[in-house]
Protein backbone atom coordinates (compact mmCIF):
# COMPACT_ATOMS: atom_id res chain seq x y z
CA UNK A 1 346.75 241.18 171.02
CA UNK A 2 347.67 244.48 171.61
CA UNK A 3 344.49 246.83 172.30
CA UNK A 4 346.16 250.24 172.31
CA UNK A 5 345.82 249.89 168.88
CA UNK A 6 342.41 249.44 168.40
CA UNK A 7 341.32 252.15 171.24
CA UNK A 8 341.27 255.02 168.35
CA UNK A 9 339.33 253.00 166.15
CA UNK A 10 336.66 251.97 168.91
CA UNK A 11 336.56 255.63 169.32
CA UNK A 12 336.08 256.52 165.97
CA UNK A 13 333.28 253.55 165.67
CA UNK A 14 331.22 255.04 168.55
CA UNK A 15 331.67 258.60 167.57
CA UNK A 16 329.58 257.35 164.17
CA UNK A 17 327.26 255.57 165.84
CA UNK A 18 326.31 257.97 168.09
CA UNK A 19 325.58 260.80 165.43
CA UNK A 20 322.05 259.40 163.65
CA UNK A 21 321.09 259.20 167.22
CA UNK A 22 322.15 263.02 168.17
CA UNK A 23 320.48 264.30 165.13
CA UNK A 24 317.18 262.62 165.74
CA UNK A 25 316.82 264.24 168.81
CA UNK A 26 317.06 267.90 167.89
CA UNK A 27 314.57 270.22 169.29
CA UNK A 28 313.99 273.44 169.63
CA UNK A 29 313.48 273.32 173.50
CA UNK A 30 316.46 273.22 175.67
CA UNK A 31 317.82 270.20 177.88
CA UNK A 32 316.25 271.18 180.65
CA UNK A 33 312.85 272.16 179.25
CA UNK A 34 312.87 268.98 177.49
CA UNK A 35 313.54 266.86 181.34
CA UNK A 36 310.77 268.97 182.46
CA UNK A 37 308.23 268.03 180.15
CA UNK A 38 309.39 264.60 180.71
CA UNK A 39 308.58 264.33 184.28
CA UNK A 40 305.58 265.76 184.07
CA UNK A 41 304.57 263.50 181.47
CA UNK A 42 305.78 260.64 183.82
CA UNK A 43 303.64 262.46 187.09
CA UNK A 44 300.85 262.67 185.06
CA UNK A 45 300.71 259.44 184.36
CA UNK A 46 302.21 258.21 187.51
CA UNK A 47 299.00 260.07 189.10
CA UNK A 48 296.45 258.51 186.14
CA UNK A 49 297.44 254.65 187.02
CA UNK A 50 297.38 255.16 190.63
CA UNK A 51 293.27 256.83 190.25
CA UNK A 52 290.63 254.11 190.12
CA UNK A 53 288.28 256.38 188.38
CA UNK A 54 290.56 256.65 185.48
CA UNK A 55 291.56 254.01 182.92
CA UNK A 56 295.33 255.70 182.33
CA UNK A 57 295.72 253.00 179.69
CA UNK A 58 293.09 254.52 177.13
CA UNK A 59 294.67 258.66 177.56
CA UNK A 60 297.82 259.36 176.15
CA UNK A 61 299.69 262.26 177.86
CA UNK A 62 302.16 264.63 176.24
CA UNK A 63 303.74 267.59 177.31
CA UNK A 64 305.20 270.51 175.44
CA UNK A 65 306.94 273.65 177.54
CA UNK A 66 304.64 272.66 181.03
CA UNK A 67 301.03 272.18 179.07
CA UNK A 68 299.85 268.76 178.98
CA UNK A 69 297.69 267.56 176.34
CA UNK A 70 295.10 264.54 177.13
CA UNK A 71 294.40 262.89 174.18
CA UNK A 72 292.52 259.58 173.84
CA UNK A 73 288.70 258.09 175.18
CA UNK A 74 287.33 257.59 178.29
CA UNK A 75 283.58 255.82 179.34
CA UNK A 76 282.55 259.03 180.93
CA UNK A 77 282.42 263.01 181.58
CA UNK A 78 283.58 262.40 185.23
CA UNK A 79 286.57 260.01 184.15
CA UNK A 80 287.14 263.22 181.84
CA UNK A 81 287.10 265.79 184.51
CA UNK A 82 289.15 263.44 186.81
CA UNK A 83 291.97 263.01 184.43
CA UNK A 84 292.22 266.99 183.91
CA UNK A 85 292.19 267.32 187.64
CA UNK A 86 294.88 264.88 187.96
CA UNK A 87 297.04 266.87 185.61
CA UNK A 88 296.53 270.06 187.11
CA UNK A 89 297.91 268.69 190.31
CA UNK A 90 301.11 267.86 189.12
CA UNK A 91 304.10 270.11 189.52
CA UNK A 92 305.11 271.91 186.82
CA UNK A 93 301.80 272.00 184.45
CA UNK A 94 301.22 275.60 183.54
CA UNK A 95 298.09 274.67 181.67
CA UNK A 96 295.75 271.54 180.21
CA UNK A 97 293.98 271.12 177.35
CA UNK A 98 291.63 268.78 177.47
CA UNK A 99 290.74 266.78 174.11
CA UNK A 100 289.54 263.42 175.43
CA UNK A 101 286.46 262.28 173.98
CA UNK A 102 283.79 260.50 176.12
CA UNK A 103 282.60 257.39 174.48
CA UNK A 104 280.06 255.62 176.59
CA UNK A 105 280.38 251.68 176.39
């Protein structure tokens, strides 16, 4: 079989595939902004599983142009204050707003 042939068409195949994938990504941050907030998200976290006084599990993270945002439920107001400090520590955060709830039990 002669595959010179077919190397436009795989071309032409993966060209189409790749374009749902390149729209569903647009932003209105840049590429690098975008990393950023990425590995701060990942720090964060990184940080959250490695602290015994805070259950990482129940807090979702998200970052948008260096300020985090804790969302989610934790047992108590130190676990709450722990898991702001945590984020504050991490390179990069500019700011953190806080919007865990504490939910005893």
């Amino acid at each position: 079989m002669n595959f010179s042939k077919l190397y436009p068409w795989l071309f032409v195949v993966g060209a189409a595939a790749a374009v749902p994938t390149i729209e569903g990504c647009r932003t209105n941050q840049s590429v690098g902004s975008q990393l950023s907030d990425s590995s701060i998200t990942a720090a964060v976290k990184t940080k959250m599983i490695g602290d015994h006084d805070v259950k990482a599990h129940n807090i979702d993270v998200n970052t948008d142009h260096g300020v985090v945002y804790l969302l989610g439920r934790v047992g108590t107001q130190k676990e709450k204050e722990e898991a702001e400090r945590i984020a504050r520590s991490c390179d990069g955060v500019r700011d953190v707003v806080n919007h865990l709830e504490v939910n005893p039990g």
